[in-house]
C-alpha atoms as a PDB file:
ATOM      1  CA  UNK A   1       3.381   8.061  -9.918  1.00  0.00           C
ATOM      2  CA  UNK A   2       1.404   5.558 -11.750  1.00  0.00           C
ATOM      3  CA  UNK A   3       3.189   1.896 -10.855  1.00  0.00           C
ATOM      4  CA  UNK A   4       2.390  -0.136 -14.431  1.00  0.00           C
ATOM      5  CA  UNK A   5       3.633   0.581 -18.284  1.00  0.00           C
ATOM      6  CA  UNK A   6      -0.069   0.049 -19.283  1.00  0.00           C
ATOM      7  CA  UNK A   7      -2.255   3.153 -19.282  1.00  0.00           C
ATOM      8  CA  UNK A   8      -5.477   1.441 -17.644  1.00  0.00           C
ATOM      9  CA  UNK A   9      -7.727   4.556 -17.371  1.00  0.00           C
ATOM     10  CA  UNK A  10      -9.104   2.832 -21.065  1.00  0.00           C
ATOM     11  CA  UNK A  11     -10.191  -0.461 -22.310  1.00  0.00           C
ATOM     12  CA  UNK A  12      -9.523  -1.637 -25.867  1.00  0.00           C
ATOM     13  CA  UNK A  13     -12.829  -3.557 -28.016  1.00  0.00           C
ATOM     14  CA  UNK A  14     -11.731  -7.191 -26.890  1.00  0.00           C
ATOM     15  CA  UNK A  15     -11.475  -6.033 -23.407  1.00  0.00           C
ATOM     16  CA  UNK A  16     -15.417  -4.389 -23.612  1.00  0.00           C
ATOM     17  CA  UNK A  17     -16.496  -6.748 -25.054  1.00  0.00           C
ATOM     18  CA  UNK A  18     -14.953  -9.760 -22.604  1.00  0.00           C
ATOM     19  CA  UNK A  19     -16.507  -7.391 -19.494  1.00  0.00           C
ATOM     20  CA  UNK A  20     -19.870  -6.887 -21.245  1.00  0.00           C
ATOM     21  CA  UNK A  21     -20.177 -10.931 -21.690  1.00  0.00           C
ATOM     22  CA  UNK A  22     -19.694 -11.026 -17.814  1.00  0.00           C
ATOM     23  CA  UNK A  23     -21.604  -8.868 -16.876  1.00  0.00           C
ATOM     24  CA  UNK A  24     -24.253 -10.647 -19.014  1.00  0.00           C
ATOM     25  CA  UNK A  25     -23.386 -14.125 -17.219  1.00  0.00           C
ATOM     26  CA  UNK A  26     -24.038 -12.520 -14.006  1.00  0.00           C
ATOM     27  CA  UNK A  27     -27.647 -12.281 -14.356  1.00  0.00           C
ATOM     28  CA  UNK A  28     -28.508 -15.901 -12.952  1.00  0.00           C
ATOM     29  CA  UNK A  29     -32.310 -15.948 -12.998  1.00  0.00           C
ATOM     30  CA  UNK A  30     -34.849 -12.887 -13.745  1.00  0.00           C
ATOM     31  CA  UNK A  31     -37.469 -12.646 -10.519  1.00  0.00           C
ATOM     32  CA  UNK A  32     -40.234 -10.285 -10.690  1.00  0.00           C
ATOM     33  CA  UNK A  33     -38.875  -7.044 -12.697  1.00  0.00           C
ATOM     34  CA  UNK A  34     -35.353  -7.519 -10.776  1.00  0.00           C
ATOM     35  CA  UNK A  35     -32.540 -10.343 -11.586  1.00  0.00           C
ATOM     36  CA  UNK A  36     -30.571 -12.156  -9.280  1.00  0.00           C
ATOM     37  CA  UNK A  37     -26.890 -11.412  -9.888  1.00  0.00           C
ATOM     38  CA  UNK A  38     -23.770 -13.277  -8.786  1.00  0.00           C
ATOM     39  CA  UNK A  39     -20.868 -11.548  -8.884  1.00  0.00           C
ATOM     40  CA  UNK A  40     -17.800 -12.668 -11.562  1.00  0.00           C
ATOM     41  CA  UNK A  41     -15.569  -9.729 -10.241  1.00  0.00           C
ATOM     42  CA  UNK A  42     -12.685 -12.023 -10.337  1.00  0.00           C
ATOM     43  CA  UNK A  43     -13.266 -13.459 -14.314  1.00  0.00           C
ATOM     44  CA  UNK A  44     -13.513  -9.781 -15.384  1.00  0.00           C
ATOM     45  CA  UNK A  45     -10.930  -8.764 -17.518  1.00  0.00           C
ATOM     46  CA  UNK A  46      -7.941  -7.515 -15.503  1.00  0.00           C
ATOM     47  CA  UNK A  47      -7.822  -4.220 -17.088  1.00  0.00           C
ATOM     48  CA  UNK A  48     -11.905  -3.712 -16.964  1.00  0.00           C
ATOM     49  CA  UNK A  49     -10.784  -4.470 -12.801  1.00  0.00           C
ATOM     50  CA  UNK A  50      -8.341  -1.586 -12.799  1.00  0.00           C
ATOM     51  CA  UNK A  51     -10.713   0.797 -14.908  1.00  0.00           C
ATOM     52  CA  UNK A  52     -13.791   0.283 -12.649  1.00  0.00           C
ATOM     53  CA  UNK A  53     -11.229   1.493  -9.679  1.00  0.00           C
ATOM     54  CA  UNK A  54     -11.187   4.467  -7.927  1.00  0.00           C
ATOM     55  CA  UNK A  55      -7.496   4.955  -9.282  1.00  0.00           C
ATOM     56  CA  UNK A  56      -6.689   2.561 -12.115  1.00  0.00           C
ATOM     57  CA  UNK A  57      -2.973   3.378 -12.702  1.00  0.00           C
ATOM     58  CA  UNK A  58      -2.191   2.248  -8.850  1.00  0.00           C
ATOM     59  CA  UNK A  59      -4.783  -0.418  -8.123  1.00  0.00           C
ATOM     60  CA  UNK A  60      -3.164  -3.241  -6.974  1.00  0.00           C
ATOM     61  CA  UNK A  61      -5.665  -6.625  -8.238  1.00  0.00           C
ATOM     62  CA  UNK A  62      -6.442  -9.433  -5.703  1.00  0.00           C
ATOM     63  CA  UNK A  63      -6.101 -11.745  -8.633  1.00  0.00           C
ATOM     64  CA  UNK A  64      -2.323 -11.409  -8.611  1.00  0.00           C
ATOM     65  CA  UNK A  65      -1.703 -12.501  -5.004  1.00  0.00           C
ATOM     66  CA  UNK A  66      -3.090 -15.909  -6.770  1.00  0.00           C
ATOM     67  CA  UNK A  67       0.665 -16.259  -8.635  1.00  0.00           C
ATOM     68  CA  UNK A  68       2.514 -17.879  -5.832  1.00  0.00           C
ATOM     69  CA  UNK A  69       5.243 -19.291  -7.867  1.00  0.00           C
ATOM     70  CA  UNK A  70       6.004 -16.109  -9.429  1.00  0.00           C
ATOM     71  CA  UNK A  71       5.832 -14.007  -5.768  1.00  0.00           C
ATOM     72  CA  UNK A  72       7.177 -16.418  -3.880  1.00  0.00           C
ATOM     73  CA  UNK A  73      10.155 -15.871  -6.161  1.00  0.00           C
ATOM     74  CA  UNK A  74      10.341 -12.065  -5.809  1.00  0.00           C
ATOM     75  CA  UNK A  75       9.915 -12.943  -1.744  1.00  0.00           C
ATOM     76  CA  UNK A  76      13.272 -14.932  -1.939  1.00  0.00           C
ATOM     77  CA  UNK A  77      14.641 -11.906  -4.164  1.00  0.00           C
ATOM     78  CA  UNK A  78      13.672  -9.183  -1.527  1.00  0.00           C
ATOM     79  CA  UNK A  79      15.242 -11.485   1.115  1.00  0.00           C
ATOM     80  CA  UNK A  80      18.503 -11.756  -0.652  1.00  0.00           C
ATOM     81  CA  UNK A  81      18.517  -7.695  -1.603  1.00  0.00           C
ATOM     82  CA  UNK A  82      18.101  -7.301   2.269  1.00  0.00           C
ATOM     83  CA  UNK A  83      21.492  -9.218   3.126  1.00  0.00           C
ATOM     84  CA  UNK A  84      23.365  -8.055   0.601  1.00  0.00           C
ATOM     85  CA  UNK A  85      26.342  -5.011   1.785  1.00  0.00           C
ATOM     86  CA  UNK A  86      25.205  -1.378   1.383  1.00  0.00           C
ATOM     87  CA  UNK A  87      23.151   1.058   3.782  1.00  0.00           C
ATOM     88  CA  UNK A  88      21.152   3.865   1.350  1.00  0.00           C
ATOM     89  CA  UNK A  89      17.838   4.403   2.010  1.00  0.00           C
ATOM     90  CA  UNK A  90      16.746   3.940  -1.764  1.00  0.00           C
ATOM     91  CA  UNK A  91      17.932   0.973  -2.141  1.00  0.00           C
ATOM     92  CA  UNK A  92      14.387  -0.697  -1.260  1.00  0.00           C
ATOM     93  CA  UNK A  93      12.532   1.853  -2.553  1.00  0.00           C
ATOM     94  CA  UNK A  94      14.007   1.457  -5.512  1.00  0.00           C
ATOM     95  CA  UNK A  95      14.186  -2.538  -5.894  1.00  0.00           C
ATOM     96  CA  UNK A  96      10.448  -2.489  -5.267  1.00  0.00           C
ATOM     97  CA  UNK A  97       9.956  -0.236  -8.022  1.00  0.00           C
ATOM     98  CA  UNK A  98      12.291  -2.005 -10.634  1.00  0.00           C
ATOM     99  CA  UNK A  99      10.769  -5.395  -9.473  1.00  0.00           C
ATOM    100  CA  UNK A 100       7.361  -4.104  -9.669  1.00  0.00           C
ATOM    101  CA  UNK A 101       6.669  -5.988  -6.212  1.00  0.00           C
ATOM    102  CA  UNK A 102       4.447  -3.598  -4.577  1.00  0.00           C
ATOM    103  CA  UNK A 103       2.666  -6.293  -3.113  1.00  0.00           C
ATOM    104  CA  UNK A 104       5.424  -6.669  -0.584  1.00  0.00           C
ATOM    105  CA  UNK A 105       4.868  -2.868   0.741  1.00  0.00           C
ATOM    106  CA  UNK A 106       0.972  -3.596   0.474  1.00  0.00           C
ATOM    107  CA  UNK A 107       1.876  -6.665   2.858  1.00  0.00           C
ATOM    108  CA  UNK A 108       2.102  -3.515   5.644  1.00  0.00           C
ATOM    109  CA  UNK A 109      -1.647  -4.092   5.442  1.00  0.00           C
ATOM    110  CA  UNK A 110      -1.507  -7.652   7.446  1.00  0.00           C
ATOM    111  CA  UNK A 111      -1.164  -4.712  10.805  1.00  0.00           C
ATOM    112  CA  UNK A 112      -4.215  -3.331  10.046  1.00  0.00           C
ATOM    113  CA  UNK A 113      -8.109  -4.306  10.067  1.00  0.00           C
ATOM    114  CA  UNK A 114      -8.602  -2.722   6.005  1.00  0.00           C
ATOM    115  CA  UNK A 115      -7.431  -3.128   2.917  1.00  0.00           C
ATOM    116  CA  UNK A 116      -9.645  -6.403   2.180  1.00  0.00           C
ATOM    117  CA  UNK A 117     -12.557  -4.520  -0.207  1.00  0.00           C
ATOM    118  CA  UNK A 118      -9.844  -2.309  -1.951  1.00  0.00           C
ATOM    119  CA  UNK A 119      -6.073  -1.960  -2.108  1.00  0.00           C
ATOM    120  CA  UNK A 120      -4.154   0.987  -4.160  1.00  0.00           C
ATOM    121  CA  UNK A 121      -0.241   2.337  -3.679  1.00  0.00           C
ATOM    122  CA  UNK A 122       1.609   5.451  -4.730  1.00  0.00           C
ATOM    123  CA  UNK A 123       5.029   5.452  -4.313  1.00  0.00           C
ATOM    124  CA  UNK A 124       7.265   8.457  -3.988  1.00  0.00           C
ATOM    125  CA  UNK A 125       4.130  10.526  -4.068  1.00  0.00           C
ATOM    126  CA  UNK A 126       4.737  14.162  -3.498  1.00  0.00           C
ATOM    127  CA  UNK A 127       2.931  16.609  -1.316  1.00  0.00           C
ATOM    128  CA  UNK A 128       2.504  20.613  -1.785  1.00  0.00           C
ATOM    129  CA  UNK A 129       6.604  21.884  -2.996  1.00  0.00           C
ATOM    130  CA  UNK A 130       8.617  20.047   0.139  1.00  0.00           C
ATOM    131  CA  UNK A 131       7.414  16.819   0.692  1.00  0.00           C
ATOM    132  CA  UNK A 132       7.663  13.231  -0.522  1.00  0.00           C
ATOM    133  CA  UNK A 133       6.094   9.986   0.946  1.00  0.00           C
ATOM    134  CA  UNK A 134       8.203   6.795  -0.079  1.00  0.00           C
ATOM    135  CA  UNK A 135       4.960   5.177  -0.252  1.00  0.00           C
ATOM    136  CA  UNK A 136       1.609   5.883   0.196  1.00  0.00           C
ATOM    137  CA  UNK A 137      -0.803   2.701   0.930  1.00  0.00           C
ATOM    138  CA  UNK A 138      -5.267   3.184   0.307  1.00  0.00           C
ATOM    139  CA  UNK A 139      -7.066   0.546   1.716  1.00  0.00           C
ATOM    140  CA  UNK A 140     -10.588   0.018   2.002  1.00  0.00           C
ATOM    141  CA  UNK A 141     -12.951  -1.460   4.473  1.00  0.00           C
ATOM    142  CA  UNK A 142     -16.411  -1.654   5.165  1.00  0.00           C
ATOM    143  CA  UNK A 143     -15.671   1.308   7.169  1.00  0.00           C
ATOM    144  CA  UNK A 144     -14.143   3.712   3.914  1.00  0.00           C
ATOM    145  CA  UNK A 145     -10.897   4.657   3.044  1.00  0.00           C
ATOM    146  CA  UNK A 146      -7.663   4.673   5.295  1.00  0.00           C
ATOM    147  CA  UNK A 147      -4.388   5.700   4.672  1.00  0.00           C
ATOM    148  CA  UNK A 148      -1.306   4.517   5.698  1.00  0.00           C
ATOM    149  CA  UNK A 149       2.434   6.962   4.914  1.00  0.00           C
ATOM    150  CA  UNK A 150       5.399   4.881   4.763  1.00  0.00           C
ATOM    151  CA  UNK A 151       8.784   6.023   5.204  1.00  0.00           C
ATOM    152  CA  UNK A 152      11.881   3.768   4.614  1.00  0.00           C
ATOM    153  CA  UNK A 153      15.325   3.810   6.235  1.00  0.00           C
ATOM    154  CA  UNK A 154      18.394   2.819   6.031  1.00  0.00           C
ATOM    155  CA  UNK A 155      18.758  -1.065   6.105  1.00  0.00           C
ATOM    156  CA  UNK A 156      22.039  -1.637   8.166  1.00  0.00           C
ATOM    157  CA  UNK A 157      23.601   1.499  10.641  1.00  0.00           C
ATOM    158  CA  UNK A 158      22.427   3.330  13.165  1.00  0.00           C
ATOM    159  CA  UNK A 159      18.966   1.370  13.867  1.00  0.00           C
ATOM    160  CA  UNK A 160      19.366   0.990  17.205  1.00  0.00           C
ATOM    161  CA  UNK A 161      21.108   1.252  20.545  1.00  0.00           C
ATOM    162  CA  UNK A 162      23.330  -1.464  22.740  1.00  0.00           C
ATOM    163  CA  UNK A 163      20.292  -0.697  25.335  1.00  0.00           C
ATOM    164  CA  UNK A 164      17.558  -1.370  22.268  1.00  0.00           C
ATOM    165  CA  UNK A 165      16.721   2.342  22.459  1.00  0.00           C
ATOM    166  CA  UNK A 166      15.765   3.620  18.734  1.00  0.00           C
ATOM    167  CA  UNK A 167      19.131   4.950  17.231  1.00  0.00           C
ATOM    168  CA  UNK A 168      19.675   7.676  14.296  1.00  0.00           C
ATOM    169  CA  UNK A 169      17.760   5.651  11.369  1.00  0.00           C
ATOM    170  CA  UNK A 170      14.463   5.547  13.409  1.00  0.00           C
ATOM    171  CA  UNK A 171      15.023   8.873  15.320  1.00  0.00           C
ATOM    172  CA  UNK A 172      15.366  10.515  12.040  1.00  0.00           C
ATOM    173  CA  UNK A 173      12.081   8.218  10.171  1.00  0.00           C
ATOM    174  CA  UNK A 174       9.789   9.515  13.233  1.00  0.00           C
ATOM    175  CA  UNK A 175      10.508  13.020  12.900  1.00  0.00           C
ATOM    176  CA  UNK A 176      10.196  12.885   9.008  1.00  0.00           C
ATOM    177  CA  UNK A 177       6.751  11.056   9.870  1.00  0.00           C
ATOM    178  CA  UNK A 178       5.648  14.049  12.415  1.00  0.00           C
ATOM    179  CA  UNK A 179       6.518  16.871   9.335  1.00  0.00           C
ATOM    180  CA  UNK A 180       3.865  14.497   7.396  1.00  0.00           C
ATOM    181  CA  UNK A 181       1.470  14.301   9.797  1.00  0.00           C
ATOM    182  CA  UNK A 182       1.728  18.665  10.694  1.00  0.00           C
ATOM    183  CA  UNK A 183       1.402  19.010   7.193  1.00  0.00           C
ATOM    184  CA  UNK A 184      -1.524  16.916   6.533  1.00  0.00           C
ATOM    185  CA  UNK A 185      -3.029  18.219   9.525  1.00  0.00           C
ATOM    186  CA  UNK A 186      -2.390  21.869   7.850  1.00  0.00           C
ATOM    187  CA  UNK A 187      -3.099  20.953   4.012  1.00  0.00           C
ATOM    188  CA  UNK A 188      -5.563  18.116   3.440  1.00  0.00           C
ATOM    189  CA  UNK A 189      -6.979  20.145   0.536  1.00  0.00           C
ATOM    190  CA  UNK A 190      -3.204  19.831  -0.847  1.00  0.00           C
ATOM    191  CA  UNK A 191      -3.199  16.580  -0.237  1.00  0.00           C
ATOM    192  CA  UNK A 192      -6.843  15.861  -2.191  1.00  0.00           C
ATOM    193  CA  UNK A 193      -5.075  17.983  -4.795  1.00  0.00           C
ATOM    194  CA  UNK A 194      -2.120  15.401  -4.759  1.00  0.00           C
ATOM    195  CA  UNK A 195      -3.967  12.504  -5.261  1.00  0.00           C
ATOM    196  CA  UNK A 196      -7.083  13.925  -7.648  1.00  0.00           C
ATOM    197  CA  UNK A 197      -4.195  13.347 -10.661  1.00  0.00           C
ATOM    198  CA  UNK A 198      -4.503   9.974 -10.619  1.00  0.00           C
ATOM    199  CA  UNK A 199      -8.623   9.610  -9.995  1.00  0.00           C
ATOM    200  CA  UNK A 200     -10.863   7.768 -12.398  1.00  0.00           C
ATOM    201  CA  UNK A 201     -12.006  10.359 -14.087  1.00  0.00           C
ATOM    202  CA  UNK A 202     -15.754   8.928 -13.992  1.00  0.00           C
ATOM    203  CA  UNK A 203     -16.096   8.870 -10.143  1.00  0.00           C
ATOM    204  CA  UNK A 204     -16.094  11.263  -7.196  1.00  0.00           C
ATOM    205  CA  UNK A 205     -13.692  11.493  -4.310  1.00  0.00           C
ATOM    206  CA  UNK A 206     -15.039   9.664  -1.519  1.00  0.00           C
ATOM    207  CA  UNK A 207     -15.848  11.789   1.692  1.00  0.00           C
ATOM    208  CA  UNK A 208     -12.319  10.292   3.324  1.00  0.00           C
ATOM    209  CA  UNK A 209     -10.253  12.148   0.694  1.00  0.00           C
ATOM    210  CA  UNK A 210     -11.744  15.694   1.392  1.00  0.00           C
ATOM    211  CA  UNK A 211     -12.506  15.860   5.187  1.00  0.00           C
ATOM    212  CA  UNK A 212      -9.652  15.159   7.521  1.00  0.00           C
ATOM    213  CA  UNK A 213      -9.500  12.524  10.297  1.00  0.00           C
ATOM    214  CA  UNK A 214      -6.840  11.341  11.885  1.00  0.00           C
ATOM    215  CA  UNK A 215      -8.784   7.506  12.859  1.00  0.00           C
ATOM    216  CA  UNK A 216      -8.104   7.464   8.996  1.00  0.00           C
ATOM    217  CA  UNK A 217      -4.144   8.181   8.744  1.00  0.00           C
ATOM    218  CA  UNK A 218      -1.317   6.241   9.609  1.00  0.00           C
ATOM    219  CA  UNK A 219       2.685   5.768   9.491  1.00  0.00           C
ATOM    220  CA  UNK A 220       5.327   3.349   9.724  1.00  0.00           C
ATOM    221  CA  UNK A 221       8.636   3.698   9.812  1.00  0.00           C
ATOM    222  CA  UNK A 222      10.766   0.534   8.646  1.00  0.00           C
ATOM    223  CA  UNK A 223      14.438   0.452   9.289  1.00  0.00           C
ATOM    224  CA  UNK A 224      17.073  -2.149  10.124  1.00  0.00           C
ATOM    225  CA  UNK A 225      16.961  -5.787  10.601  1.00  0.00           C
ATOM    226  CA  UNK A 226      15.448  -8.278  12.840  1.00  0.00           C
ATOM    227  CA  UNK A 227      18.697  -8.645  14.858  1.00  0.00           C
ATOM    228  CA  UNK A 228      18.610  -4.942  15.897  1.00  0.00           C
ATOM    229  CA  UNK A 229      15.250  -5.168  17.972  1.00  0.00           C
ATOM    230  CA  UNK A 230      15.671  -5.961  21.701  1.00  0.00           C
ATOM    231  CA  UNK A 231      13.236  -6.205  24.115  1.00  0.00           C
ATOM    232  CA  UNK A 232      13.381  -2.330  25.146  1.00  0.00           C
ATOM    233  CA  UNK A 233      12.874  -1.831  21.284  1.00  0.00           C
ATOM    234  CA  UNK A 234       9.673  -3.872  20.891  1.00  0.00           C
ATOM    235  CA  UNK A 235       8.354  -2.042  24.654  1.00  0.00           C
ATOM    236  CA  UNK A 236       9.321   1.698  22.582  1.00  0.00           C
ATOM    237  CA  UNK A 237       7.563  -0.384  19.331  1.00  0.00           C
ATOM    238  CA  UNK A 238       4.486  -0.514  21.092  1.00  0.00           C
ATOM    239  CA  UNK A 239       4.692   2.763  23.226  1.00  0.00           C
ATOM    240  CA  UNK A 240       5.094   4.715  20.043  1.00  0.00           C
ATOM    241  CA  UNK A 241       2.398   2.811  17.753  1.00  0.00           C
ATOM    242  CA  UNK A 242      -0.347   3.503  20.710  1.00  0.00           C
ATOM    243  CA  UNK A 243       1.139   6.805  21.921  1.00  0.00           C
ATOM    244  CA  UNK A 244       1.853   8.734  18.746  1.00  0.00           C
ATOM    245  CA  UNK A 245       0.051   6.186  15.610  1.00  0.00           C
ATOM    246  CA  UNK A 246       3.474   5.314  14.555  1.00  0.00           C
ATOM    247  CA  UNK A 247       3.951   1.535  13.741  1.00  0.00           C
ATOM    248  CA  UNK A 248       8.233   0.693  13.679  1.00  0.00           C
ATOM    249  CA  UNK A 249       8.822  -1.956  11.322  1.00  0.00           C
ATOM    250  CA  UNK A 250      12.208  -3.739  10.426  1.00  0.00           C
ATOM    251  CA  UNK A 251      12.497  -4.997   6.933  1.00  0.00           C
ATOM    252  CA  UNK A 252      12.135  -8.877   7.910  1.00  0.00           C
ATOM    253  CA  UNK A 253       8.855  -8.098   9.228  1.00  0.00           C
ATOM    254  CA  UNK A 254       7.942  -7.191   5.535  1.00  0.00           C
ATOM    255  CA  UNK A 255       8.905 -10.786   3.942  1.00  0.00           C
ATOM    256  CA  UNK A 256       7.520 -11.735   6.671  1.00  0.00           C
ATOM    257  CA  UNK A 257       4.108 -10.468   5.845  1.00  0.00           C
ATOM    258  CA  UNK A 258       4.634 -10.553   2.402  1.00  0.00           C
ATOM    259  CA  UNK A 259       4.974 -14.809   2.369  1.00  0.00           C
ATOM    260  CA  UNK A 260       1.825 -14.814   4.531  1.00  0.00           C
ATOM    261  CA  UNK A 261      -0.457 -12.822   1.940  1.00  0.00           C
ATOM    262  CA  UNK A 262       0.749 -15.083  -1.320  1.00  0.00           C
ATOM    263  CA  UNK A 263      -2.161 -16.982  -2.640  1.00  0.00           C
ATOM    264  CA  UNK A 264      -4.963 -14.613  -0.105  1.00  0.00           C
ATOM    265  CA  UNK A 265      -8.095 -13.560  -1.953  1.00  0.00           C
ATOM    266  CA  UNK A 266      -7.500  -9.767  -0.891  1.00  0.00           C
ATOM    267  CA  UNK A 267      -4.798  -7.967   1.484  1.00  0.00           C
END
């Protein structure tokens, strides 16, 4: 599913020709037969940045995390969604999606050592006939692509025992989580298929995409609130993200990490 109303997989004339004129003020001084460039990624156009991408429709551009004001607000918003009554598992999912504040999802990214040279989500993205990932963060390091499947539960219920043991919401994320990982395991050409739809059309699939490996792939699994995790959750929090490559998030820990990337250059 692409994530914006604008189709950015094209560029109209004022939008050329803005990109051409940078790329022309990035040639600082000719030496020998070769120029010296400097870079004016970020005063590109933002649709030329989205075009250039591996997958235009679901880039998400570092330039945005520059509008504090504006996701500081949505911050506050998510915070207030979070308290309010109601348990359905959608009902993040689907405030992201109305809000268009993907950026708090990306925020998963602050756990992880990528994501800083390129950043792309796809949410509800389906794989083969019987599966659907809530969301699906691509980010990119010096070392390639990595992948990270995120499945969200139920805010308020069954998140955890009186002991801190993991109740029915995170039970029930971790074995959705495993199906993911057999599958993938069994049909990375599926999920190349999956994701080929939304490729710029003028570039290749990196190596990551086609050859399986599982240094590359993670989950998370976000459920309940701050006040469910005991100590003898956070000891099964880290037992399960070094034992089985499963990170267990609550949903504060995403405004959490959403309020520290505001105003970053990248994720």
């Amino acid at each position: 599913m692409k994530i914006y109303e604008r189709d950015y997989t094209y560029l109209i004339n004022e939008e050329l020709k803005l990109w051409d004129e940078k790329k022309e003020a990035e040639n600082v001084r000719e030496l020998g037969s070769k120029w010296i460039r400097k870079s004016l990624f970020r005063e590109y156009p933002k649709a030329a940045r989205h075009f250039m991408s591996l997958f235009p429709n679901n880039y998400l551009d570092i330039e945005e995390l520059k509008n504090e004001s504006e996701l500081n607000y949505l911050c506050e918003k998510y915070a207030e969604m979070l308290d309010s009554p109601g348990t359905p598992e959608r009902t993040v999912l689907n405030w992201i999606r109305e809000n268009k504040a993907y950026f708090i999802i990306a925020s998963i990214l602050q756990n992880y050592n990528f994501g800083h040279h390129d950043t792309f989500i796809f949410p509800e993205l389906k794989l083969g006939t019987t599966i659907q990932v809530d969301f699906l963060i691509i980010g990119k390091n010096s070392g390639g692509y990595e992948f990270i499947f995120v499945e969200l539960e139920a805010r308020y219920g069954k998140i955890t025992l009186s002991d801190g043991d993991l109740g029915d919401a995170f039970r029930k994320g971790i074995r959705q989580v495993k199906d993911w990982s057999d599958w993938l395991e069994s049909y990375y050409t599926s999920f190349q298929e999956a994701i080929l739809k939304y490729k710029n059309a003028a570039q290749q699939l990196p190596l990551e995409f086609m050859v399986p490996d599982r240094t590359r792939i993670h989950f998370v699994v976000v459920a309940g609130r701050r006040t469910d995790f005991k100590e003898k959750t956070y000891r099964t929090k880290r037992r399960t993200k070094t034992e089985q490559n499963i990170e267990l998030l609550h949903y504060d820990n995403l405004y959490d990490t959403a309020k520290e990337v505001v105003g970053k250059a990248t994720y």
